[in-house]
PDB file of N, CA and C in Angstrom:
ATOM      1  N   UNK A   1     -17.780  -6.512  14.906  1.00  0.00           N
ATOM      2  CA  UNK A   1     -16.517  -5.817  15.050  1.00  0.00           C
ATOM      3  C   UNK A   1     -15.440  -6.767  15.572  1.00  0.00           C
ATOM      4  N   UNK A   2     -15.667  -7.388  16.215  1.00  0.00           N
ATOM      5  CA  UNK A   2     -14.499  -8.496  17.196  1.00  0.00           C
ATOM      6  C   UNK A   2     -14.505  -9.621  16.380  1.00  0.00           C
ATOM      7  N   UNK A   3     -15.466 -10.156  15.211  1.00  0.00           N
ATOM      8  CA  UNK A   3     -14.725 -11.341  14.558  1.00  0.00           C
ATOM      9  C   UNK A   3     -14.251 -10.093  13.481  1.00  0.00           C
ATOM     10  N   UNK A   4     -14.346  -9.446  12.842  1.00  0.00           N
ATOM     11  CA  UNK A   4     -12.960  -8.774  12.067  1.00  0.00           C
ATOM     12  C   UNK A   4     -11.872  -8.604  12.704  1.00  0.00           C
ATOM     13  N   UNK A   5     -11.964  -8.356  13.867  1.00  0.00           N
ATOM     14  CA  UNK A   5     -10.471  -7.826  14.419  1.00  0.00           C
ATOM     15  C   UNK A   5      -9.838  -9.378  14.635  1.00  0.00           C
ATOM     16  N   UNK A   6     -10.764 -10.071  14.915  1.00  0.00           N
ATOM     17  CA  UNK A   6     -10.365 -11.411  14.848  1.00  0.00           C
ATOM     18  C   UNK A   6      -9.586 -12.001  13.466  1.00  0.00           C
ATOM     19  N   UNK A   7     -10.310 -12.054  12.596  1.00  0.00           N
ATOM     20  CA  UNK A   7      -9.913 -12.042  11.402  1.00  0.00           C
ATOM     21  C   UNK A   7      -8.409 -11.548  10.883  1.00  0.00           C
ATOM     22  N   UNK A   8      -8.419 -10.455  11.490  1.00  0.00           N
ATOM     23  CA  UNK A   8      -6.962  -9.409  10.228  1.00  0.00           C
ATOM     24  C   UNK A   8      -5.838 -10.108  11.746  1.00  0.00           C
ATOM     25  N   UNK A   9      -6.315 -10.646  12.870  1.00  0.00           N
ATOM     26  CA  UNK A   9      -5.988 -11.170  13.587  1.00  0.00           C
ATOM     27  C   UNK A   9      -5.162 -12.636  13.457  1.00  0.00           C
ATOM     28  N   UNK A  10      -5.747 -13.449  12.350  1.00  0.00           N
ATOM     29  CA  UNK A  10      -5.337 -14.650  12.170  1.00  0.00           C
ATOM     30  C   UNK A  10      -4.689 -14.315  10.511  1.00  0.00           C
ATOM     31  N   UNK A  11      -4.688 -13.021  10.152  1.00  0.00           N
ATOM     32  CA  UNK A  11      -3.550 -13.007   8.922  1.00  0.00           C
ATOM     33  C   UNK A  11      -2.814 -11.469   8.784  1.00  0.00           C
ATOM     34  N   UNK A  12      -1.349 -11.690   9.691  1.00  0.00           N
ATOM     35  CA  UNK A  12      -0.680 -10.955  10.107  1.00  0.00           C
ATOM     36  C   UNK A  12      -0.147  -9.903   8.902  1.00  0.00           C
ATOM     37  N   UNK A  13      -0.032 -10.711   7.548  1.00  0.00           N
ATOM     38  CA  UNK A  13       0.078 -10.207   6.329  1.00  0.00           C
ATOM     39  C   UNK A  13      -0.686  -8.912   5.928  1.00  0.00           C
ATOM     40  N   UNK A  14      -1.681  -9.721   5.991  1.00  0.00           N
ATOM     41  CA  UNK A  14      -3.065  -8.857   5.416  1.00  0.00           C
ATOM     42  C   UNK A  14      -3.069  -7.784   6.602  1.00  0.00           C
ATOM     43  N   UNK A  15      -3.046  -7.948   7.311  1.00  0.00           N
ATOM     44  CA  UNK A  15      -3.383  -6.387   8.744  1.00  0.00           C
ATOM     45  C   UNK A  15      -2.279  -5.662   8.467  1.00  0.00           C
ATOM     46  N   UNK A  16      -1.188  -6.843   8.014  1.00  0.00           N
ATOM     47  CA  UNK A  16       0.009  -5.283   8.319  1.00  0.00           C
ATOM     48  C   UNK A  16       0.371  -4.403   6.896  1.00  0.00           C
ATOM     49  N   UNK A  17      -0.432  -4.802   5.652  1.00  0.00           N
ATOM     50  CA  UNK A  17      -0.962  -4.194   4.264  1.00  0.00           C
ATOM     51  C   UNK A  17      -1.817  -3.320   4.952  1.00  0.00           C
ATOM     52  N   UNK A  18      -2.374  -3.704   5.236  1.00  0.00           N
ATOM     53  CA  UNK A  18      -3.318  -2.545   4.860  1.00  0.00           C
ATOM     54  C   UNK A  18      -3.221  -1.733   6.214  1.00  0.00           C
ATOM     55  N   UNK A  19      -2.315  -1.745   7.206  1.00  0.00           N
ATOM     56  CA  UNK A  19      -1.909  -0.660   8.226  1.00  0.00           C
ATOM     57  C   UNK A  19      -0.856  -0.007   6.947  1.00  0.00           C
ATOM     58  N   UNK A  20       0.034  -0.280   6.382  1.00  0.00           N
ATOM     59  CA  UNK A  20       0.962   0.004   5.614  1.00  0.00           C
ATOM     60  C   UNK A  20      -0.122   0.944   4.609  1.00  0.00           C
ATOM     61  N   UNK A  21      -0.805   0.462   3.995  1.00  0.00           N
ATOM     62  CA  UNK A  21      -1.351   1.815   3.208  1.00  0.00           C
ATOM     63  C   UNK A  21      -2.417   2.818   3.627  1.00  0.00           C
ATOM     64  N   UNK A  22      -2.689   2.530   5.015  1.00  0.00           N
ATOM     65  CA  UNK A  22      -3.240   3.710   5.828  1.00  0.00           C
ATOM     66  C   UNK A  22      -2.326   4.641   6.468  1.00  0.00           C
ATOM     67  N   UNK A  23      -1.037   3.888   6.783  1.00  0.00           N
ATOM     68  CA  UNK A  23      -0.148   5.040   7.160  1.00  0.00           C
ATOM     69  C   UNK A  23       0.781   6.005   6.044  1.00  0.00           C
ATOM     70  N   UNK A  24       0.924   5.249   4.889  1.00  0.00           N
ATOM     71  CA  UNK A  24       1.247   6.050   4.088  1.00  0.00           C
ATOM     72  C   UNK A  24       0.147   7.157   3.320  1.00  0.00           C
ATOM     73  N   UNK A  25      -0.855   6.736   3.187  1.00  0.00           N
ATOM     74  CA  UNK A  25      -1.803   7.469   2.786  1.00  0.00           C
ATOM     75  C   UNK A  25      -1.926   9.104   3.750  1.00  0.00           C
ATOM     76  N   UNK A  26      -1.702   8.613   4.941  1.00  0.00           N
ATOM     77  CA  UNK A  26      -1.948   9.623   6.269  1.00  0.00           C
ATOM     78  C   UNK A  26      -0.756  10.492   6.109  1.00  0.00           C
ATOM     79  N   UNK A  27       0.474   9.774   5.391  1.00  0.00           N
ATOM     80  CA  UNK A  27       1.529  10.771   5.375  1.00  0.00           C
ATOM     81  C   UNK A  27       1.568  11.517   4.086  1.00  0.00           C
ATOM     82  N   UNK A  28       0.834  11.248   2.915  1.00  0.00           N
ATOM     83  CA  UNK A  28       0.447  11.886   1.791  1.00  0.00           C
ATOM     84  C   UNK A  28      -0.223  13.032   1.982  1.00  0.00           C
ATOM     85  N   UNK A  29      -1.255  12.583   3.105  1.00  0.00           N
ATOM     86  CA  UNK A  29      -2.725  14.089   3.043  1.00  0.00           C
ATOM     87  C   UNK A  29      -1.474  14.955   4.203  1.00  0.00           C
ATOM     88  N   UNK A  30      -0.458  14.571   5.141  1.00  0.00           N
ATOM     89  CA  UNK A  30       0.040  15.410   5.463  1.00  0.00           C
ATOM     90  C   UNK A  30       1.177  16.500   4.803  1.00  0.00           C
ATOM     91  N   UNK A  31       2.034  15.564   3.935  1.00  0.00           N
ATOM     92  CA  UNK A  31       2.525  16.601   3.025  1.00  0.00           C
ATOM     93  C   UNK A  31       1.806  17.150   2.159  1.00  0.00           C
ATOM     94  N   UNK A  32       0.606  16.576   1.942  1.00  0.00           N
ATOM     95  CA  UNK A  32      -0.186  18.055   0.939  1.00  0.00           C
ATOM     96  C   UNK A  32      -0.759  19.082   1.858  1.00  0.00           C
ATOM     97  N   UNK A  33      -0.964  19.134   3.089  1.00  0.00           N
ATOM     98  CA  UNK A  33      -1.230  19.838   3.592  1.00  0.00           C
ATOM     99  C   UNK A  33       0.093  21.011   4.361  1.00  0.00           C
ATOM    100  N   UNK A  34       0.614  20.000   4.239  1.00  0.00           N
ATOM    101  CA  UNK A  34       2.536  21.284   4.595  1.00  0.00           C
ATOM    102  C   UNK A  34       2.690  21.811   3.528  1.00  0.00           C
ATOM    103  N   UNK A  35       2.818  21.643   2.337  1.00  0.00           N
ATOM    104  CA  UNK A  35       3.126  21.766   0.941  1.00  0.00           C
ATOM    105  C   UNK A  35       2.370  23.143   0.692  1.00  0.00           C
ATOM    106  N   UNK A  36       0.478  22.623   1.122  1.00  0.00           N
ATOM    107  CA  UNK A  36      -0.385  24.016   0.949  1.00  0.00           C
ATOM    108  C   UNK A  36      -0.077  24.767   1.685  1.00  0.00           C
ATOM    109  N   UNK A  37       0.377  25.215   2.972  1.00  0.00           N
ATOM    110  CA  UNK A  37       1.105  26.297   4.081  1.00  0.00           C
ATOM    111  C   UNK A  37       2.104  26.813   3.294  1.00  0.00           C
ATOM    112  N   UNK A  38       3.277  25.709   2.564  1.00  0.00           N
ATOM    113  CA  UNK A  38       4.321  26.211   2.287  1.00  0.00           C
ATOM    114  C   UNK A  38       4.577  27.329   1.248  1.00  0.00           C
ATOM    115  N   UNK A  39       3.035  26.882   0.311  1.00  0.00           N
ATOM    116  CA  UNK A  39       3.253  27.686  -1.369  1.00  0.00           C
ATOM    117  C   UNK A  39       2.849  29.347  -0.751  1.00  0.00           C
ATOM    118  N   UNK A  40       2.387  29.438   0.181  1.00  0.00           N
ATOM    119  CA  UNK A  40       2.163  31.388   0.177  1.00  0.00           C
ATOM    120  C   UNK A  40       3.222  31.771   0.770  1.00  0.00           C
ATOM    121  N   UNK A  41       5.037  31.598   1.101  1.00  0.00           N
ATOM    122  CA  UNK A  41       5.925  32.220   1.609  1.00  0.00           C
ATOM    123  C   UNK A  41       6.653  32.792   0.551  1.00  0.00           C
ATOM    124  N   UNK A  42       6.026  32.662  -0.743  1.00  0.00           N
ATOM    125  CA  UNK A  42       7.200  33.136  -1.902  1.00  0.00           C
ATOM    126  C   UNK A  42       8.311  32.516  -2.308  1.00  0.00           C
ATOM    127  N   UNK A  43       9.042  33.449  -2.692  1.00  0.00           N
ATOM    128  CA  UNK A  43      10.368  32.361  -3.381  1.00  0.00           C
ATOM    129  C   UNK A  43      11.100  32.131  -2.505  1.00  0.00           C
ATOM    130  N   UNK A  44      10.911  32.319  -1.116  1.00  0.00           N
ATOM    131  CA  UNK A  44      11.893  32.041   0.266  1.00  0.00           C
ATOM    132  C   UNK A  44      11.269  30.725   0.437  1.00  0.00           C
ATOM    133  N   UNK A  45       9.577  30.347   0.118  1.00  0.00           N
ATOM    134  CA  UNK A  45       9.309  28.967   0.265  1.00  0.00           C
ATOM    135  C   UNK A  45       9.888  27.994  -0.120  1.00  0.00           C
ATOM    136  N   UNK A  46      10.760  28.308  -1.695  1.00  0.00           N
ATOM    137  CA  UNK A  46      10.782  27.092  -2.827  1.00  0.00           C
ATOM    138  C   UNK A  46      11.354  25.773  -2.396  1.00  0.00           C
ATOM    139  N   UNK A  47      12.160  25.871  -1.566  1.00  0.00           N
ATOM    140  CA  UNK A  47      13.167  24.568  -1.214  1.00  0.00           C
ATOM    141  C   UNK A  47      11.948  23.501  -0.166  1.00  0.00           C
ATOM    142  N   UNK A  48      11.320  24.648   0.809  1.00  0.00           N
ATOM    143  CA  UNK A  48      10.704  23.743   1.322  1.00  0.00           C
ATOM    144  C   UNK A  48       9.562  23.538   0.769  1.00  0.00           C
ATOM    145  N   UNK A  49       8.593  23.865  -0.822  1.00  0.00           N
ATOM    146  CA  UNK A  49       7.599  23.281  -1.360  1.00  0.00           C
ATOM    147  C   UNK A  49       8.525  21.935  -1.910  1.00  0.00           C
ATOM    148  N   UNK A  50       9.773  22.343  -2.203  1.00  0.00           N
ATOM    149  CA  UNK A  50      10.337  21.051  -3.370  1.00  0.00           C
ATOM    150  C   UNK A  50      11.013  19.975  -2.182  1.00  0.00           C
ATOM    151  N   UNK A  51      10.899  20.344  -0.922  1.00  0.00           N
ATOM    152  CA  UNK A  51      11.026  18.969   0.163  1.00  0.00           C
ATOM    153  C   UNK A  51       9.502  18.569   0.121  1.00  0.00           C
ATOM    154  N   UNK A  52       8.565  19.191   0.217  1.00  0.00           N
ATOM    155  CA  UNK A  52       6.837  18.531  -0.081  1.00  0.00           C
ATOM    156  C   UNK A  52       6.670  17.770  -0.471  1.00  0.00           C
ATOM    157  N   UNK A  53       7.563  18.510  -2.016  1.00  0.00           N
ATOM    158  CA  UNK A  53       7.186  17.430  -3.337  1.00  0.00           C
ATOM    159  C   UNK A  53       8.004  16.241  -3.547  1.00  0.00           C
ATOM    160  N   UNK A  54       9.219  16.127  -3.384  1.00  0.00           N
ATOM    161  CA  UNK A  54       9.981  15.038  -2.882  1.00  0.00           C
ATOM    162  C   UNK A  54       9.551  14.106  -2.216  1.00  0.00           C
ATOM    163  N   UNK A  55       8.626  14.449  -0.683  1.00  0.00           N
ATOM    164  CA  UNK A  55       8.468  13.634   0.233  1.00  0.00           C
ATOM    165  C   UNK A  55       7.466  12.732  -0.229  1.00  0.00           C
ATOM    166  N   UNK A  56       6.090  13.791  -0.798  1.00  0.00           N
ATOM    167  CA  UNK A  56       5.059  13.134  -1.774  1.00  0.00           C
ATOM    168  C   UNK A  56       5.275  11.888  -2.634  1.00  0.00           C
ATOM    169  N   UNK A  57       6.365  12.210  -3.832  1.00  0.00           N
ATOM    170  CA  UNK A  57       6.989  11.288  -4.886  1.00  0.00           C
ATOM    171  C   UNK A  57       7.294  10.159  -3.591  1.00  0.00           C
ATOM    172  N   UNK A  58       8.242   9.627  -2.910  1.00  0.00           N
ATOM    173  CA  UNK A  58       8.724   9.054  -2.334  1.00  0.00           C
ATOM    174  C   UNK A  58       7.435   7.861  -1.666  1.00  0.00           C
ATOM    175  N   UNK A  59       6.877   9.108  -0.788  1.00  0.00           N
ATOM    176  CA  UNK A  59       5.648   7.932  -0.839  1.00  0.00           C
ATOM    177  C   UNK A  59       4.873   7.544  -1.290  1.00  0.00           C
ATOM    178  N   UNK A  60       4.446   8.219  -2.698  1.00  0.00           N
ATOM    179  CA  UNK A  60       3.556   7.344  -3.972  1.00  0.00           C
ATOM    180  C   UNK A  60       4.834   6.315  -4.190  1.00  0.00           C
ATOM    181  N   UNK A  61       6.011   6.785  -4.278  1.00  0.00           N
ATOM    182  CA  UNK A  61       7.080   4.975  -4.846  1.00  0.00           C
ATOM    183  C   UNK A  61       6.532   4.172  -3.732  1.00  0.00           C
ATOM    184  N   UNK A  62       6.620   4.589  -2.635  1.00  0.00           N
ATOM    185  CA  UNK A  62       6.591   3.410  -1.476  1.00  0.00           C
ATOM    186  C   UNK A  62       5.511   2.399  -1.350  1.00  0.00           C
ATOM    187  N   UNK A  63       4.540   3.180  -1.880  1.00  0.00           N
ATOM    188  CA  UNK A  63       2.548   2.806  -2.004  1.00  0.00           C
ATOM    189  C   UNK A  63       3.020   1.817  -2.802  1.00  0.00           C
ATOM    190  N   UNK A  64       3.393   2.223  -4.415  1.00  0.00           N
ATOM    191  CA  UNK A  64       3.580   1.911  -5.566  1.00  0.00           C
ATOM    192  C   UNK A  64       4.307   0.472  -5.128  1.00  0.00           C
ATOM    193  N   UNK A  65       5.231   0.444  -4.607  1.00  0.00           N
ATOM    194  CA  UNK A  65       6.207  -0.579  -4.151  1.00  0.00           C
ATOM    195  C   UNK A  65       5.712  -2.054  -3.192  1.00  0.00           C
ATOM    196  N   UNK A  66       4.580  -1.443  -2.280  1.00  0.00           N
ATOM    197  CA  UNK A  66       4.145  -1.915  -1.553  1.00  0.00           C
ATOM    198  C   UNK A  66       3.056  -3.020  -2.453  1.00  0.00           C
ATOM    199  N   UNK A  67       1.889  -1.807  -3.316  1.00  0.00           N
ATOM    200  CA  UNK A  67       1.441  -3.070  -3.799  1.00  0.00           C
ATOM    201  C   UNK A  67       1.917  -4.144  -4.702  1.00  0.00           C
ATOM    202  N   UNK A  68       3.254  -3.124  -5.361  1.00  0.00           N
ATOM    203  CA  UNK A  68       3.937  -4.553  -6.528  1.00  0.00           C
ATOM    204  C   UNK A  68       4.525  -5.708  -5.565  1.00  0.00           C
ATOM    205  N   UNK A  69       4.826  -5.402  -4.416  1.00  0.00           N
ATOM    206  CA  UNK A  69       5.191  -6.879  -3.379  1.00  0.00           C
ATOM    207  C   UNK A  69       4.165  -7.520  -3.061  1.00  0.00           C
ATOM    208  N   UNK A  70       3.178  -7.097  -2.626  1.00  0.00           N
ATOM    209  CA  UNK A  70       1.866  -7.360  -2.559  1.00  0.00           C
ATOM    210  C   UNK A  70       1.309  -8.704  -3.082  1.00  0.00           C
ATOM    211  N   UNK A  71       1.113  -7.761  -4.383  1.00  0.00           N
ATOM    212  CA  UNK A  71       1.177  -8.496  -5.701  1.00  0.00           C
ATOM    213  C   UNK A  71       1.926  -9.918  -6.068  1.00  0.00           C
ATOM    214  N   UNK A  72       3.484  -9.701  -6.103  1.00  0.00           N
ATOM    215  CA  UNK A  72       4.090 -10.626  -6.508  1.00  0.00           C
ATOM    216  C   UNK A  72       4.105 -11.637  -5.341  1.00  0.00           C
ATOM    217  N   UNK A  73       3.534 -11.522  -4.236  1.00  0.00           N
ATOM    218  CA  UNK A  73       3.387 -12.580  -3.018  1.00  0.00           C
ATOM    219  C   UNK A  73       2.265 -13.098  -3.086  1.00  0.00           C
ATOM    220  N   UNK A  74       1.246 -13.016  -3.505  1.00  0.00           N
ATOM    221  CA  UNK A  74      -0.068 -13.327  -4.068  1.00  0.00           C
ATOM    222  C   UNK A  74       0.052 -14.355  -4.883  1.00  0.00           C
ATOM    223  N   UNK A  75       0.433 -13.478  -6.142  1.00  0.00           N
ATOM    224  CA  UNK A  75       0.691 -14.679  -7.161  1.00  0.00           C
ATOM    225  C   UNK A  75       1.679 -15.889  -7.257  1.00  0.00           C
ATOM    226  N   UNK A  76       2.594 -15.504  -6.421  1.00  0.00           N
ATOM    227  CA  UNK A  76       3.199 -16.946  -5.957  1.00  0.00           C
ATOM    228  C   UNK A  76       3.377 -17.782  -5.151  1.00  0.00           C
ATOM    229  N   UNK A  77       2.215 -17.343  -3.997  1.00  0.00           N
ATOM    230  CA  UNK A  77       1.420 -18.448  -3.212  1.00  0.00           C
ATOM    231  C   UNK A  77       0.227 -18.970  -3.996  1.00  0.00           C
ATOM    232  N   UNK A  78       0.137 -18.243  -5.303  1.00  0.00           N
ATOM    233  CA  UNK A  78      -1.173 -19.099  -5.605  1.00  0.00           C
ATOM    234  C   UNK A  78      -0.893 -20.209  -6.642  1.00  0.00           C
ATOM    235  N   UNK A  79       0.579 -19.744  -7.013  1.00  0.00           N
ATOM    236  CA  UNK A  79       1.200 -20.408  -8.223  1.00  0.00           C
ATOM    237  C   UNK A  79       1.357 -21.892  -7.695  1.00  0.00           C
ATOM    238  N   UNK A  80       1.567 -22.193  -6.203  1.00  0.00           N
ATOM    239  CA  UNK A  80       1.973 -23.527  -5.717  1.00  0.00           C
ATOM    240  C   UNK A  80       0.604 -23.757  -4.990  1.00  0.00           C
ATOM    241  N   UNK A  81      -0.204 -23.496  -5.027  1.00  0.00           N
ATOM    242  CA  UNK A  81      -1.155 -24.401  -4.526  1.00  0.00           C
ATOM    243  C   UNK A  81      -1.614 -25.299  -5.641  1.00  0.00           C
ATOM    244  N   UNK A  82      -1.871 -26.596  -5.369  1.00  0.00           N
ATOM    245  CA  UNK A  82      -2.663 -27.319  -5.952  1.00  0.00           C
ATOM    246  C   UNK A  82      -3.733 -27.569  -6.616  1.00  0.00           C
ATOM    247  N   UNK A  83      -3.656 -27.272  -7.744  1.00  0.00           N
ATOM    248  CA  UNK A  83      -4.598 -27.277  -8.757  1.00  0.00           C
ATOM    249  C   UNK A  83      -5.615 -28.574  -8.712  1.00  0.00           C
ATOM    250  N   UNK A  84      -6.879 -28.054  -9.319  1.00  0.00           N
ATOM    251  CA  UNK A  84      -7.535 -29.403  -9.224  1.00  0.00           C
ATOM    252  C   UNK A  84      -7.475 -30.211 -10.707  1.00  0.00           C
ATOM    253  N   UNK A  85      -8.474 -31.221 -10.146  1.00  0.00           N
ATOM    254  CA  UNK A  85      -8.478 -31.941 -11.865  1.00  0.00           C
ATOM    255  C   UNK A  85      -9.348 -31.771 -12.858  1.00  0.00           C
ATOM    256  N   UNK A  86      -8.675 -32.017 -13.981  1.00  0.00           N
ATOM    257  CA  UNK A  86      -9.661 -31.211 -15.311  1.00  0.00           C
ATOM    258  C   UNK A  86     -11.422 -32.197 -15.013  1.00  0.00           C
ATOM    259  N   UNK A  87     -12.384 -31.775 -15.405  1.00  0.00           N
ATOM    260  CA  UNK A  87     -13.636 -31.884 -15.448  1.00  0.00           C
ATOM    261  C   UNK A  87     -14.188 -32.754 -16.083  1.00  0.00           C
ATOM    262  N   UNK A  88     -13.224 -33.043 -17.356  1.00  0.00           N
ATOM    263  CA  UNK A  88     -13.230 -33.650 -18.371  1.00  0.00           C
ATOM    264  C   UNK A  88     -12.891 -35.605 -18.339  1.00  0.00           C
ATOM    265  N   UNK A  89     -11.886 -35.424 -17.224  1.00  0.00           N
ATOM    266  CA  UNK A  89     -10.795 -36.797 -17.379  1.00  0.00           C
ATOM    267  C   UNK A  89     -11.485 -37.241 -15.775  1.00  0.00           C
ATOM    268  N   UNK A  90     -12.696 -37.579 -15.704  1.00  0.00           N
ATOM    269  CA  UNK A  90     -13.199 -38.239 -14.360  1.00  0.00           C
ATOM    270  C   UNK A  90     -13.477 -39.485 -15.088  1.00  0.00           C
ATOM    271  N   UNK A  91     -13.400 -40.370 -13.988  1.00  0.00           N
ATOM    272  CA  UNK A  91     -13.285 -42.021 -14.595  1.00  0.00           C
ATOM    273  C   UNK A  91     -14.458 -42.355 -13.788  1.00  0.00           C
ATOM    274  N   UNK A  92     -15.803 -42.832 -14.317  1.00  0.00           N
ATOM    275  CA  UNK A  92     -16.729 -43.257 -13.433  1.00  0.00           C
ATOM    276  C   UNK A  92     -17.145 -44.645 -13.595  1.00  0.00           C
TER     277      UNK A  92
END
């Protein structure tokens, strides 16, 4: 347990991803769970099922958003690291 915490410890990136999609996730299961309270008030509910559903959309973009940065930070730290040499062209 303490060399992981160690770990997400020495890459501030990586801990704060994946705090980022545990807290959004946590705010997903909570608007589906306001959302389910909200749908038995009738048509006096509607505005606040369609703030639910709003809030929902918003944080699937944010998820959505999160891993395309993710993503594009990945691939262009990997784009500049140093490649090795072909396998082929060794001079012995």
């Amino acid at each position: 347990m303490i060399r992981a915490l160690l770990y997400l410890w020495r890459h501030p990136r990586r801990t704060g991803f994946v705090i980022f999609n545990l807290i959004v996730l946590a705010l997903l299961f909570g608007w589906a769970a306001f959302t389910n309270t909200m749908s038995h008030e009738g048509i006096a509910g509607i505005p606040n099922v369609m703030l639910g559903y709003t809030g929902m959309a918003l944080m699937v973009a944010a998820l959505a958003a999160g891993w395309i940065a993710w993503a594009v930070m990945v691939t262009s730290r990997h784009a500049h690291l140093p490649q090795p040499a072909p396998h082929d062209v060794r001079i012995r």
